[in-house]
C-alpha atoms as a PDB file:
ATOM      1  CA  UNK A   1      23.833  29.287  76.408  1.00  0.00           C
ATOM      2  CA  UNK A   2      24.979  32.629  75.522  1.00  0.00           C
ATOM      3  CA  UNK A   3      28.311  33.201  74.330  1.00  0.00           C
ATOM      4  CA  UNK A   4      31.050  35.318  76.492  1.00  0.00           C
ATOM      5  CA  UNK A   5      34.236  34.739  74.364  1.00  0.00           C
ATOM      6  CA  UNK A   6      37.303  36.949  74.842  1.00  0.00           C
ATOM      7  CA  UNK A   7      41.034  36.420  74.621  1.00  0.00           C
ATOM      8  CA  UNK A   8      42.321  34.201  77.224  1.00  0.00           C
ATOM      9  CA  UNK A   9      44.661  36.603  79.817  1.00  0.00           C
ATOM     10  CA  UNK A  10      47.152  35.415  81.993  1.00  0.00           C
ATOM     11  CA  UNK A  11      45.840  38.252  84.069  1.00  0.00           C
ATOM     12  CA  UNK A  12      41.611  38.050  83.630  1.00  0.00           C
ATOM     13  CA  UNK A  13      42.369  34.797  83.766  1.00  0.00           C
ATOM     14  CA  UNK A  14      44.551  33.874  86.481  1.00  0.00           C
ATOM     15  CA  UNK A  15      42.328  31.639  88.318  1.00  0.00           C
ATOM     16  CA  UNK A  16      40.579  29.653  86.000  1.00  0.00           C
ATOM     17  CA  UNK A  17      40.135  26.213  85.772  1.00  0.00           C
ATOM     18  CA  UNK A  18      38.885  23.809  83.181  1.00  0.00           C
ATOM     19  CA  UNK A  19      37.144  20.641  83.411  1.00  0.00           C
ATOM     20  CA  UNK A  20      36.501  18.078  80.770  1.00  0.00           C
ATOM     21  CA  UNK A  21      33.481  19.967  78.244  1.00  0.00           C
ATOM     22  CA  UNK A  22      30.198  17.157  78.692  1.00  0.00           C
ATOM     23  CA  UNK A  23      27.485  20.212  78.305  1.00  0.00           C
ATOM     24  CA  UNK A  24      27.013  20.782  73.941  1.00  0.00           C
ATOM     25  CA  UNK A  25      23.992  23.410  74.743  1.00  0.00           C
ATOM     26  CA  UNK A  26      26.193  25.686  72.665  1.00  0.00           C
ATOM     27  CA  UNK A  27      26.079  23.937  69.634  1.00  0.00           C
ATOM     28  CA  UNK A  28      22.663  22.057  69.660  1.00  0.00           C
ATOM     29  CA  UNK A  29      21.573  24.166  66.530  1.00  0.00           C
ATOM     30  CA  UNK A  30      24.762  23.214  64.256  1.00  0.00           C
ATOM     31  CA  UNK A  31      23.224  20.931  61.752  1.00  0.00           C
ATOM     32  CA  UNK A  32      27.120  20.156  60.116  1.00  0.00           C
ATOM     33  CA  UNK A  33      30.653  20.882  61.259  1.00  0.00           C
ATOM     34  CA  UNK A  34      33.628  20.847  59.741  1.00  0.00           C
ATOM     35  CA  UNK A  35      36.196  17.998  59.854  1.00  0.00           C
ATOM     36  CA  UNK A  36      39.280  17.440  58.980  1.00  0.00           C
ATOM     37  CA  UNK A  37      40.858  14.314  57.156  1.00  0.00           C
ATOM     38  CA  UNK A  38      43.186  12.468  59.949  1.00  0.00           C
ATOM     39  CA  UNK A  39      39.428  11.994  61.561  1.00  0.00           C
ATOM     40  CA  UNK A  40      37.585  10.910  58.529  1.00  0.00           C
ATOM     41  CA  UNK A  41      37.848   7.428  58.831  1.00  0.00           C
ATOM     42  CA  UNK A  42      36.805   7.616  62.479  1.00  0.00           C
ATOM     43  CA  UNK A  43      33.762   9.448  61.744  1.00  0.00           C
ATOM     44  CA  UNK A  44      32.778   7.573  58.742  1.00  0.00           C
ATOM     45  CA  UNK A  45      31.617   4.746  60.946  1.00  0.00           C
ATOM     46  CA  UNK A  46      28.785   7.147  62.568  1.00  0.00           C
ATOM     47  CA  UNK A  47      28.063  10.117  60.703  1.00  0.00           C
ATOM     48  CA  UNK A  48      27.875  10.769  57.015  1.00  0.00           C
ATOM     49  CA  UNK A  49      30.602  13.375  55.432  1.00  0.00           C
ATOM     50  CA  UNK A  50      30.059  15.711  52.462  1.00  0.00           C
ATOM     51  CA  UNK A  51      30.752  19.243  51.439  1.00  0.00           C
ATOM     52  CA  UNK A  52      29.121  22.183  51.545  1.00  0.00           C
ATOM     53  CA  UNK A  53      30.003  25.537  49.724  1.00  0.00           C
ATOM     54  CA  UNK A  54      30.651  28.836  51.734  1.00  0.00           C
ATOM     55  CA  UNK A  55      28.465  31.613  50.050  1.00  0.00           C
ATOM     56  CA  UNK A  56      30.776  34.473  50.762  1.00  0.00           C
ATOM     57  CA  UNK A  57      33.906  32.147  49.378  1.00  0.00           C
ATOM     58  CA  UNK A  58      32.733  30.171  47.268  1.00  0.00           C
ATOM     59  CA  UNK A  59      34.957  27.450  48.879  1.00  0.00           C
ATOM     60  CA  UNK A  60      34.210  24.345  49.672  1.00  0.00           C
ATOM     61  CA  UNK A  61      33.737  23.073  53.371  1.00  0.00           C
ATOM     62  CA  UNK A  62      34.545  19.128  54.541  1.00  0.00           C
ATOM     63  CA  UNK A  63      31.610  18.583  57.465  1.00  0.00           C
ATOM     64  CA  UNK A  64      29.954  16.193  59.224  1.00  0.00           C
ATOM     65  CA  UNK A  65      26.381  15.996  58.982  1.00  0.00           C
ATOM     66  CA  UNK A  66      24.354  16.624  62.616  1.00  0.00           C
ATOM     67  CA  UNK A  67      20.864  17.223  61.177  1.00  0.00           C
ATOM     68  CA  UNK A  68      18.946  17.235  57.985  1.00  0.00           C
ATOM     69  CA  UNK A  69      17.800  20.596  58.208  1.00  0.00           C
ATOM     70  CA  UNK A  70      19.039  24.367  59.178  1.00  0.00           C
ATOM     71  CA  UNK A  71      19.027  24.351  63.447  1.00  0.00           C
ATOM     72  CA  UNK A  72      18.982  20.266  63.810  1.00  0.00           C
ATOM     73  CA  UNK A  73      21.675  18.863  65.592  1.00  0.00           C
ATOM     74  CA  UNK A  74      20.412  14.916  66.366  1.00  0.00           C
ATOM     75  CA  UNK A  75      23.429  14.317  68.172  1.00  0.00           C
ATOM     76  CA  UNK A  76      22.514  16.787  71.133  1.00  0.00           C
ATOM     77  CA  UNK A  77      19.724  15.971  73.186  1.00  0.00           C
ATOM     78  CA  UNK A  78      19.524  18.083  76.744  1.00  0.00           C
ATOM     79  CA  UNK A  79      23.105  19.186  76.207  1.00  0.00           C
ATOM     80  CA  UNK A  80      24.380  15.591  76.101  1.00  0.00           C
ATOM     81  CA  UNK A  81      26.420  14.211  73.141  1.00  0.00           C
ATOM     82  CA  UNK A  82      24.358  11.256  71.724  1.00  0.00           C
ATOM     83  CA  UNK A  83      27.015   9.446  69.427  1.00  0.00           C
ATOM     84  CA  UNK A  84      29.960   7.488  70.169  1.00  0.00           C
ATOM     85  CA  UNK A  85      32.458   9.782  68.807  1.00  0.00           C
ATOM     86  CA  UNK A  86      32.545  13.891  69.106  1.00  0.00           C
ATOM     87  CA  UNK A  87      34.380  15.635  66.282  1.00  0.00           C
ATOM     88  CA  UNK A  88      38.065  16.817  66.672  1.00  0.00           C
ATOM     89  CA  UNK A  89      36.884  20.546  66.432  1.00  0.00           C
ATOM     90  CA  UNK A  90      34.373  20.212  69.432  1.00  0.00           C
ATOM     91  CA  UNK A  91      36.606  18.674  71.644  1.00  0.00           C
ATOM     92  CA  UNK A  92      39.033  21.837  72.499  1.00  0.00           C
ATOM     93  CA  UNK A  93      36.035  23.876  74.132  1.00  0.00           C
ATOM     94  CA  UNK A  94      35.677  26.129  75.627  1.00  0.00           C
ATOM     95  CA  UNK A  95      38.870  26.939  74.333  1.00  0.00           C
ATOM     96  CA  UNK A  96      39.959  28.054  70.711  1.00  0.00           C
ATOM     97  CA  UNK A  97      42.518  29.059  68.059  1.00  0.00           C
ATOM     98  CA  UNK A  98      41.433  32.408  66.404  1.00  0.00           C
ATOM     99  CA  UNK A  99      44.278  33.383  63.629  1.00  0.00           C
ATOM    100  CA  UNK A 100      44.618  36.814  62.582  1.00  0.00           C
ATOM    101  CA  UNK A 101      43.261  37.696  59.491  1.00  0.00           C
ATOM    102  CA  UNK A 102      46.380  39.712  58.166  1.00  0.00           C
ATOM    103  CA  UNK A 103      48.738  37.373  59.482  1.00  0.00           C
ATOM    104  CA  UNK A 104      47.315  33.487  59.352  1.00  0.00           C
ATOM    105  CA  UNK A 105      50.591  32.478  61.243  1.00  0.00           C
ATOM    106  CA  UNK A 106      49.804  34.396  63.768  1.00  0.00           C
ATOM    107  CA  UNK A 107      46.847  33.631  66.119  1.00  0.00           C
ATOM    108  CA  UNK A 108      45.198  34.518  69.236  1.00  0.00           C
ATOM    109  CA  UNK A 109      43.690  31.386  72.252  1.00  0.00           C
ATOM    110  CA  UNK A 110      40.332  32.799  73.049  1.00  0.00           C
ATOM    111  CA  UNK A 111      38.248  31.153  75.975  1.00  0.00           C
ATOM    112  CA  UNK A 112      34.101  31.000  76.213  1.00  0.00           C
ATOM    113  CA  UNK A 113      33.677  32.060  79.951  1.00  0.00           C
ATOM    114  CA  UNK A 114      29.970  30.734  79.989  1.00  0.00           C
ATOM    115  CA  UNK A 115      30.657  27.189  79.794  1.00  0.00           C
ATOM    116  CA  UNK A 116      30.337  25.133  82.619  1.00  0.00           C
ATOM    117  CA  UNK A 117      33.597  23.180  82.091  1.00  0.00           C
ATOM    118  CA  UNK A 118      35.046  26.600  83.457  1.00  0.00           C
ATOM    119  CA  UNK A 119      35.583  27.079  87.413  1.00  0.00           C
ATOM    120  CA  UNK A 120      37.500  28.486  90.014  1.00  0.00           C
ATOM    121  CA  UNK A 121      37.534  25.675  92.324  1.00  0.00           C
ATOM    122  CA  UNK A 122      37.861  22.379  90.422  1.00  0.00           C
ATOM    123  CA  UNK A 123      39.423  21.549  87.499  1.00  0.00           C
ATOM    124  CA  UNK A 124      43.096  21.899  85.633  1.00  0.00           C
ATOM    125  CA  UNK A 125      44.679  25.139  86.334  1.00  0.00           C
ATOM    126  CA  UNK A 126      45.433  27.410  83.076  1.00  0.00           C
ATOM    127  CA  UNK A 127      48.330  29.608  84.899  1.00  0.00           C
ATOM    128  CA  UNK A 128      50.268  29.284  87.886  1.00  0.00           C
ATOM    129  CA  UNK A 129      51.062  32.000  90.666  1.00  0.00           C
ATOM    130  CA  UNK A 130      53.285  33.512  88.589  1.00  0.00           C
ATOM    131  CA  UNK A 131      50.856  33.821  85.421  1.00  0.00           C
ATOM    132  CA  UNK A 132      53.126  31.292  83.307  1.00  0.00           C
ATOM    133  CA  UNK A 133      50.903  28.591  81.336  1.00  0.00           C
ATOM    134  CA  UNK A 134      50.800  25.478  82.633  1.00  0.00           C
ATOM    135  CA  UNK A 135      51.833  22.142  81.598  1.00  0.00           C
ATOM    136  CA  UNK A 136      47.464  22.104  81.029  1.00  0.00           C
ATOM    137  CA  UNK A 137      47.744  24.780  79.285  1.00  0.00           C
ATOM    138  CA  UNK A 138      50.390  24.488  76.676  1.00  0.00           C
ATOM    139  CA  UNK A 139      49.111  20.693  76.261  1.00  0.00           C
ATOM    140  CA  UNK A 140      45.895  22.358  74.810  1.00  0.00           C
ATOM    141  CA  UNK A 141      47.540  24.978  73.444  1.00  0.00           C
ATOM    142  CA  UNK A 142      49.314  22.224  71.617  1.00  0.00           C
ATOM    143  CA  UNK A 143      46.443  20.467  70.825  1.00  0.00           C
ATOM    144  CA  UNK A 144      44.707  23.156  68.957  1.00  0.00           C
ATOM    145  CA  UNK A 145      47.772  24.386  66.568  1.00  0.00           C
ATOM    146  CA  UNK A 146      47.587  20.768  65.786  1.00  0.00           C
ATOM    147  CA  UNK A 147      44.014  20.989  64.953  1.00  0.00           C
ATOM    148  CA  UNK A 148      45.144  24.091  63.045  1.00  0.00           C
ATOM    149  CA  UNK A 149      47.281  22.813  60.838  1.00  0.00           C
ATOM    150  CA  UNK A 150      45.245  19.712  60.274  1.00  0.00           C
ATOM    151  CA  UNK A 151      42.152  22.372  58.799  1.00  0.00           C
ATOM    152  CA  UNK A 152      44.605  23.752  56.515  1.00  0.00           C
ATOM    153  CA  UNK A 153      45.705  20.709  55.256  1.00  0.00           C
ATOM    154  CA  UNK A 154      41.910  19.886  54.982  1.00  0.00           C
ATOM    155  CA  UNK A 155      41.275  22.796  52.815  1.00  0.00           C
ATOM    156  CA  UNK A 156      44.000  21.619  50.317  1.00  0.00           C
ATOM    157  CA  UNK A 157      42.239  18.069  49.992  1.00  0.00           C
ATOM    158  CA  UNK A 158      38.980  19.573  49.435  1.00  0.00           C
ATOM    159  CA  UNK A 159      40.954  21.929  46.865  1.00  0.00           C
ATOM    160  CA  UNK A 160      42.232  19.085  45.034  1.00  0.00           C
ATOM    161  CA  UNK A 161      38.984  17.695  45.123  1.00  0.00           C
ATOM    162  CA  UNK A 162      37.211  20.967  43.746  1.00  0.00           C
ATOM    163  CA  UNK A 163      40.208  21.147  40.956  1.00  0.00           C
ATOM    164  CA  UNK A 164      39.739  17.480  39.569  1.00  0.00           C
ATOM    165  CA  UNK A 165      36.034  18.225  39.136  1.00  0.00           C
ATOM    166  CA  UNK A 166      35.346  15.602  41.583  1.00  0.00           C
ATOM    167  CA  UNK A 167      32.397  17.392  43.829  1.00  0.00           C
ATOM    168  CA  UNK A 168      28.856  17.168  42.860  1.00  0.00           C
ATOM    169  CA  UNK A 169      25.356  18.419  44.056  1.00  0.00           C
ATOM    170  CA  UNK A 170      23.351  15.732  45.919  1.00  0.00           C
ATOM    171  CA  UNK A 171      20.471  16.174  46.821  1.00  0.00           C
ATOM    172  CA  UNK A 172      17.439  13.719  48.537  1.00  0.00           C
ATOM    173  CA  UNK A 173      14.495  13.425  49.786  1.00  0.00           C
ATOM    174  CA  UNK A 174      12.439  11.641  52.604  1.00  0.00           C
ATOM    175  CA  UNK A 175       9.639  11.122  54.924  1.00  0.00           C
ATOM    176  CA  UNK A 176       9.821  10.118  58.582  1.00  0.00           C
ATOM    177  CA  UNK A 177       6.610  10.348  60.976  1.00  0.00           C
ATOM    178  CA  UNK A 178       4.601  12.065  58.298  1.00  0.00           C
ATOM    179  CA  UNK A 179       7.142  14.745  57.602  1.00  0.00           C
ATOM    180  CA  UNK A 180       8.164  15.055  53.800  1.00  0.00           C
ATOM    181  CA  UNK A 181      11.763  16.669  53.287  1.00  0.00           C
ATOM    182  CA  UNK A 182      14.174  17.841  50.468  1.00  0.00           C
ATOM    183  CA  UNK A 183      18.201  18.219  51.730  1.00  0.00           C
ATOM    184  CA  UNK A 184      19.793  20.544  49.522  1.00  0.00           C
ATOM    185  CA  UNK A 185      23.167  22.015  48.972  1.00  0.00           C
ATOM    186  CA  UNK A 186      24.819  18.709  49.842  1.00  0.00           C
ATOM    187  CA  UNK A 187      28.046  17.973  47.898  1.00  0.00           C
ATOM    188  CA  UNK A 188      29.981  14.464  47.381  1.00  0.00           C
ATOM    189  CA  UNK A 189      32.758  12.752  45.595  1.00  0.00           C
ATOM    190  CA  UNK A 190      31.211  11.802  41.705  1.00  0.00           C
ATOM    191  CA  UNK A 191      32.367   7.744  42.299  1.00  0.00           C
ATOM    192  CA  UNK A 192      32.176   7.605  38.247  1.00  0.00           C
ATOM    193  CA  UNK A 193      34.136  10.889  37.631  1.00  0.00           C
ATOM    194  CA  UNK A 194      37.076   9.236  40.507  1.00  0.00           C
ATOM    195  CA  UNK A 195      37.044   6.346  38.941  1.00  0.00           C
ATOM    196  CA  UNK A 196      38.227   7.973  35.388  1.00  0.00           C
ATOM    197  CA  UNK A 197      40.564   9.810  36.426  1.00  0.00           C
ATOM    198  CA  UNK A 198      44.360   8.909  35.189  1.00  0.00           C
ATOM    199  CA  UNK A 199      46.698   6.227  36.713  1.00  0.00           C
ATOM    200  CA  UNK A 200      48.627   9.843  37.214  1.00  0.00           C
ATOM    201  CA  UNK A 201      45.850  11.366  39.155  1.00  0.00           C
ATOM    202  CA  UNK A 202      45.423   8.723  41.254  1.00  0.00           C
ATOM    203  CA  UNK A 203      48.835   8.349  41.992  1.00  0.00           C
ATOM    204  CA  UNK A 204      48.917  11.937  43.048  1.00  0.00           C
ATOM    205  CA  UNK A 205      46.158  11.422  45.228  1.00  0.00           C
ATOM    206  CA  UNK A 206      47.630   7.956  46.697  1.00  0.00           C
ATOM    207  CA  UNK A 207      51.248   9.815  47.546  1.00  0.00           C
ATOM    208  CA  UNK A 208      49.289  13.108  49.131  1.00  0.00           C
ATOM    209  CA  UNK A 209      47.289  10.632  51.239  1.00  0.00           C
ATOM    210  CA  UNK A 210      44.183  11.803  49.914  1.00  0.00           C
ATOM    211  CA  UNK A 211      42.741   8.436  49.015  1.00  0.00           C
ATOM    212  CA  UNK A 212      41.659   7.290  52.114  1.00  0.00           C
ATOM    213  CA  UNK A 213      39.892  10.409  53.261  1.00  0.00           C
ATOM    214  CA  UNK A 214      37.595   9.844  49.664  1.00  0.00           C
ATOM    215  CA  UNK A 215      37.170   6.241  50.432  1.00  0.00           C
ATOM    216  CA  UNK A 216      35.860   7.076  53.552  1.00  0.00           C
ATOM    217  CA  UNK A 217      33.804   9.670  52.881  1.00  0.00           C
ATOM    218  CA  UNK A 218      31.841   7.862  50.005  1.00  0.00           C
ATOM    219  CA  UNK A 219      31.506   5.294  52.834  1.00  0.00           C
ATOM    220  CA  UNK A 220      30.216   7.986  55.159  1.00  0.00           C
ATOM    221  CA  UNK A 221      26.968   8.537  53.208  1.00  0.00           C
ATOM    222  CA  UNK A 222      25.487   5.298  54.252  1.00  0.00           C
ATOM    223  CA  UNK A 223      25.136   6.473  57.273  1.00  0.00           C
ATOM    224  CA  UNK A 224      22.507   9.073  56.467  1.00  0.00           C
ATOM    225  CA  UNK A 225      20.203   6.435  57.319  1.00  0.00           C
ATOM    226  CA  UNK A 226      21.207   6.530  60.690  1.00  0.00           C
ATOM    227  CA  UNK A 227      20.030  10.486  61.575  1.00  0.00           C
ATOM    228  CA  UNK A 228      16.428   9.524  59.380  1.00  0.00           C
ATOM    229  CA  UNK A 229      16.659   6.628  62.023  1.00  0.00           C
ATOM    230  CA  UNK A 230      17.667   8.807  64.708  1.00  0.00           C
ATOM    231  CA  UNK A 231      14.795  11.879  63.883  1.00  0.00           C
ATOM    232  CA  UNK A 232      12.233   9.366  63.903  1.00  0.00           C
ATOM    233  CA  UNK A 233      13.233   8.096  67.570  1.00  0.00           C
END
Protein backbone atom coordinates (compact mmCIF):
# COMPACT_ATOMS: atom_id res chain seq x y z
CA UNK A 1 0.00 0.00 0.00
CA UNK A 2 1.32 3.27 -0.92
CA UNK A 3 1.38 5.98 1.42
CA UNK A 4 -0.93 9.31 0.95
CA UNK A 5 -0.29 11.11 4.32
CA UNK A 6 -1.18 14.79 4.75
CA UNK A 7 -2.42 16.92 7.60
CA UNK A 8 -5.81 16.06 8.66
CA UNK A 9 -8.29 19.32 7.56
CA UNK A 10 -11.43 20.04 8.95
CA UNK A 11 -12.06 21.18 5.43
CA UNK A 12 -10.25 18.20 2.99
CA UNK A 13 -11.53 16.30 5.43
CA UNK A 14 -14.97 17.00 6.22
CA UNK A 15 -16.46 13.78 5.33
CA UNK A 16 -14.32 11.22 6.44
CA UNK A 17 -14.91 8.39 8.37
CA UNK A 18 -12.82 5.87 10.19
CA UNK A 19 -13.29 2.35 10.90
CA UNK A 20 -11.40 0.11 13.23
CA UNK A 21 -7.57 -0.44 11.22
CA UNK A 22 -7.60 -4.74 10.61
CA UNK A 23 -5.47 -4.30 7.13
CA UNK A 24 -1.24 -4.05 8.40
CA UNK A 25 -0.18 -4.17 4.46
CA UNK A 26 1.54 -0.94 5.41
CA UNK A 27 3.82 -2.20 7.76
CA UNK A 28 4.46 -5.89 6.68
CA UNK A 29 8.23 -4.95 6.05
CA UNK A 30 8.89 -3.43 9.72
CA UNK A 31 11.05 -6.06 11.24
CA UNK A 32 10.94 -3.95 14.98
CA UNK A 33 8.89 -1.07 16.32
CA UNK A 34 9.20 0.96 18.96
CA UNK A 35 7.42 0.58 22.34
CA UNK A 36 6.98 2.28 25.08
CA UNK A 37 7.21 1.10 28.84
CA UNK A 38 3.38 1.21 30.26
CA UNK A 39 3.12 -1.73 27.39
CA UNK A 40 6.18 -3.66 28.19
CA UNK A 41 4.86 -6.07 30.38
CA UNK A 42 2.00 -6.76 27.97
CA UNK A 43 4.22 -7.43 25.18
CA UNK A 44 6.74 -9.37 27.02
CA UNK A 45 4.39 -12.32 27.03
CA UNK A 46 4.58 -12.51 22.99
CA UNK A 47 7.32 -10.74 21.52
CA UNK A 48 10.87 -10.26 22.62
CA UNK A 49 12.06 -6.44 23.49
CA UNK A 50 15.56 -4.98 23.01
CA UNK A 51 17.20 -1.87 21.74
CA UNK A 52 18.48 -0.81 18.82
CA UNK A 53 20.73 2.33 18.14
CA UNK A 54 19.61 5.13 15.63
CA UNK A 55 22.65 5.76 13.24
CA UNK A 56 21.99 9.41 12.67
CA UNK A 57 21.50 9.85 16.76
CA UNK A 58 23.26 7.67 18.14
CA UNK A 59 20.29 7.11 20.56
CA UNK A 60 18.99 4.29 21.63
CA UNK A 61 15.49 2.90 20.47
CA UNK A 62 13.07 0.49 22.91
CA UNK A 63 11.32 -1.99 20.04
CA UNK A 64 9.66 -4.93 19.66
CA UNK A 65 11.07 -7.48 17.56
CA UNK A 66 8.69 -8.51 14.24
CA UNK A 67 11.36 -10.37 12.24
CA UNK A 68 14.89 -11.54 12.39
CA UNK A 69 16.02 -9.84 9.48
CA UNK A 70 15.76 -6.26 7.53
CA UNK A 71 11.93 -6.43 5.64
CA UNK A 72 10.49 -9.48 7.97
CA UNK A 73 7.57 -8.77 9.80
CA UNK A 74 6.23 -12.56 11.07
CA UNK A 75 3.40 -11.03 12.60
CA UNK A 76 1.75 -9.93 9.18
CA UNK A 77 0.65 -12.48 6.95
CA UNK A 78 -1.89 -11.18 3.95
CA UNK A 79 -2.35 -7.94 5.84
CA UNK A 80 -3.69 -9.73 8.93
CA UNK A 81 -2.12 -9.27 12.42
CA UNK A 82 -0.95 -12.79 13.52
CA UNK A 83 -0.31 -12.25 17.39
CA UNK A 84 -2.54 -11.74 20.19
CA UNK A 85 -1.56 -8.31 21.00
CA UNK A 86 -0.73 -5.23 18.39
CA UNK A 87 1.65 -2.61 19.76
CA UNK A 88 0.34 0.73 21.27
CA UNK A 89 1.99 2.70 18.30
CA UNK A 90 0.09 0.65 15.55
CA UNK A 91 -3.10 0.95 16.97
CA UNK A 92 -3.84 4.89 16.22
CA UNK A 93 -3.70 4.31 12.29
CA UNK A 94 -4.29 5.68 10.01
CA UNK A 95 -4.02 8.48 12.16
CA UNK A 96 -0.85 10.16 13.79
CA UNK A 97 0.92 12.72 16.01
CA UNK A 98 3.70 14.52 13.97
CA UNK A 99 5.46 17.25 16.45
CA UNK A 100 7.23 20.05 15.02
CA UNK A 101 10.71 19.89 14.96
CA UNK A 102 11.37 23.53 16.34
CA UNK A 103 8.73 23.35 18.73
CA UNK A 104 8.27 19.52 20.26
CA UNK A 105 5.16 20.92 22.18
CA UNK A 106 3.69 21.72 19.37
CA UNK A 107 2.41 19.08 16.87
CA UNK A 108 0.43 18.51 13.87
CA UNK A 109 -2.61 15.08 13.48
CA UNK A 110 -1.76 13.83 10.07
CA UNK A 111 -4.11 11.11 8.43
CA UNK A 112 -2.93 8.19 5.72
CA UNK A 113 -5.84 8.56 3.14
CA UNK A 114 -4.95 5.08 1.52
CA UNK A 115 -5.99 2.93 4.24
CA UNK A 116 -8.97 1.10 4.05
CA UNK A 117 -10.17 1.88 7.61
CA UNK A 118 -10.96 5.33 5.84
CA UNK A 119 -14.56 5.90 4.15
CA UNK A 120 -17.17 8.14 3.38
CA UNK A 121 -20.03 6.01 4.11
CA UNK A 122 -19.34 3.87 7.20
CA UNK A 123 -17.50 4.41 10.02
CA UNK A 124 -17.00 7.21 13.02
CA UNK A 125 -17.29 10.64 11.75
CA UNK A 126 -14.01 12.94 12.28
CA UNK A 127 -16.05 16.45 12.01
CA UNK A 128 -19.49 17.41 12.15
CA UNK A 129 -21.51 19.85 9.76
CA UNK A 130 -20.00 22.54 11.20
CA UNK A 131 -16.23 21.24 10.83
CA UNK A 132 -15.83 20.98 14.80
CA UNK A 133 -14.03 17.56 15.89
CA UNK A 134 -16.01 15.15 17.17
CA UNK A 135 -16.36 13.42 20.35
CA UNK A 136 -14.34 10.47 17.78
CA UNK A 137 -12.14 12.69 17.08
CA UNK A 138 -10.80 14.35 20.14
CA UNK A 139 -11.03 10.70 21.83
CA UNK A 140 -8.15 9.81 19.35
CA UNK A 141 -6.78 12.90 19.41
CA UNK A 142 -6.52 12.13 23.08
CA UNK A 143 -5.29 8.93 22.64
CA UNK A 144 -2.28 9.81 20.68
CA UNK A 145 -0.86 12.86 22.97
CA UNK A 146 -1.09 10.10 25.43
CA UNK A 147 0.96 7.88 23.33
CA UNK A 148 3.13 11.00 23.00
CA UNK A 149 4.01 11.57 26.16
CA UNK A 150 4.37 7.93 26.99
CA UNK A 151 7.50 7.86 23.99
CA UNK A 152 9.07 10.61 25.75
CA UNK A 153 8.98 9.15 28.89
CA UNK A 154 10.32 6.00 27.05
CA UNK A 155 13.29 7.79 25.80
CA UNK A 156 14.25 8.85 29.41
CA UNK A 157 14.18 5.06 30.59
CA UNK A 158 16.23 3.99 27.79
CA UNK A 159 18.49 7.15 28.76
CA UNK A 160 18.90 5.97 32.15
CA UNK A 161 19.57 2.76 30.85
CA UNK A 162 22.32 4.02 28.29
CA UNK A 163 23.83 6.27 31.37
CA UNK A 164 24.23 3.30 33.94
CA UNK A 165 26.11 1.37 31.25
CA UNK A 166 23.43 -1.12 31.34
CA UNK A 167 22.94 -1.86 27.32
CA UNK A 168 24.98 -4.38 25.58
CA UNK A 169 25.47 -5.86 22.00
CA UNK A 170 23.76 -9.26 21.53
CA UNK A 171 24.07 -10.90 18.98
CA UNK A 172 22.92 -14.82 17.76
CA UNK A 173 22.74 -17.06 15.47
CA UNK A 174 20.44 -19.87 13.98
CA UNK A 175 19.19 -22.22 11.45
CA UNK A 176 15.57 -22.96 10.57
CA UNK A 177 14.61 -25.04 7.27
CA UNK A 178 18.18 -25.04 6.09
CA UNK A 179 18.66 -21.32 6.40
CA UNK A 180 21.80 -20.27 8.56
CA UNK A 181 21.45 -16.63 10.14
CA UNK A 182 23.46 -14.05 12.23
CA UNK A 183 21.03 -11.10 14.07
CA UNK A 184 23.09 -8.23 14.65
CA UNK A 185 22.82 -4.85 16.18
CA UNK A 186 20.55 -6.21 18.91
CA UNK A 187 20.97 -4.51 22.33
CA UNK A 188 19.79 -5.78 25.98
CA UNK A 189 19.96 -5.10 29.63
CA UNK A 190 23.72 -6.71 30.93
CA UNK A 191 21.67 -8.95 33.92
CA UNK A 192 25.33 -9.04 35.68
CA UNK A 193 26.10 -5.27 35.20
CA UNK A 194 22.04 -4.61 36.87
CA UNK A 195 22.66 -6.71 39.32
CA UNK A 196 25.88 -4.59 40.66
CA UNK A 197 24.65 -1.69 40.59
CA UNK A 198 24.18 0.24 44.17
CA UNK A 199 21.27 -0.21 46.67
CA UNK A 200 21.14 3.74 45.48
CA UNK A 201 20.79 2.92 41.87
CA UNK A 202 18.33 0.61 42.29
CA UNK A 203 16.38 2.61 44.42
CA UNK A 204 16.39 5.28 41.79
CA UNK A 205 15.25 2.96 39.35
CA UNK A 206 12.47 1.34 41.79
CA UNK A 207 10.96 5.12 42.63
CA UNK A 208 11.13 6.18 38.62
CA UNK A 209 9.26 2.93 37.91
CA UNK A 210 11.85 1.74 35.75
CA UNK A 211 12.23 -1.68 37.29
CA UNK A 212 9.51 -3.36 35.92
CA UNK A 213 9.96 -2.29 32.34
CA UNK A 214 13.82 -4.13 32.78
CA UNK A 215 12.29 -7.10 34.38
CA UNK A 216 10.18 -7.48 31.63
CA UNK A 217 12.21 -6.93 28.99
CA UNK A 218 14.98 -9.49 30.10
CA UNK A 219 11.85 -11.71 30.21
CA UNK A 220 10.96 -10.67 26.69
CA UNK A 221 13.99 -12.38 25.09
CA UNK A 222 12.68 -15.81 25.66
CA UNK A 223 10.41 -15.28 23.37
CA UNK A 224 12.77 -15.11 20.41
CA UNK A 225 12.08 -18.64 20.16
CA UNK A 226 8.74 -18.01 19.27
CA UNK A 227 9.44 -15.92 15.67
CA UNK A 228 12.40 -18.98 14.89
CA UNK A 229 9.15 -21.05 15.65
CA UNK A 230 6.99 -18.86 13.78
CA UNK A 231 9.58 -18.50 10.38
CA UNK A 232 9.76 -22.08 10.25
CA UNK A 233 5.78 -22.47 10.06
Amino acid sequence: MQSQVAQLSNIEHKNVKLSMNTNFEHIANHHVTPVIIQELPRIASDLPVAFIKNAESQDYICVAILGLKDGENLLVKDGKWQGPLVPAGYTHFPLSLVPFPEDNAKYAITIDMASDAISEETGESLFDDEGNETEHLKSRRQALENYYQCAISTREFTKTLVDLGLLEEKGFSFEVNGEKRNVTGLHIVDEEKFNQLSDEALLDLRKKGYLAPIYAHLLSLAQTQRLVSRIAE
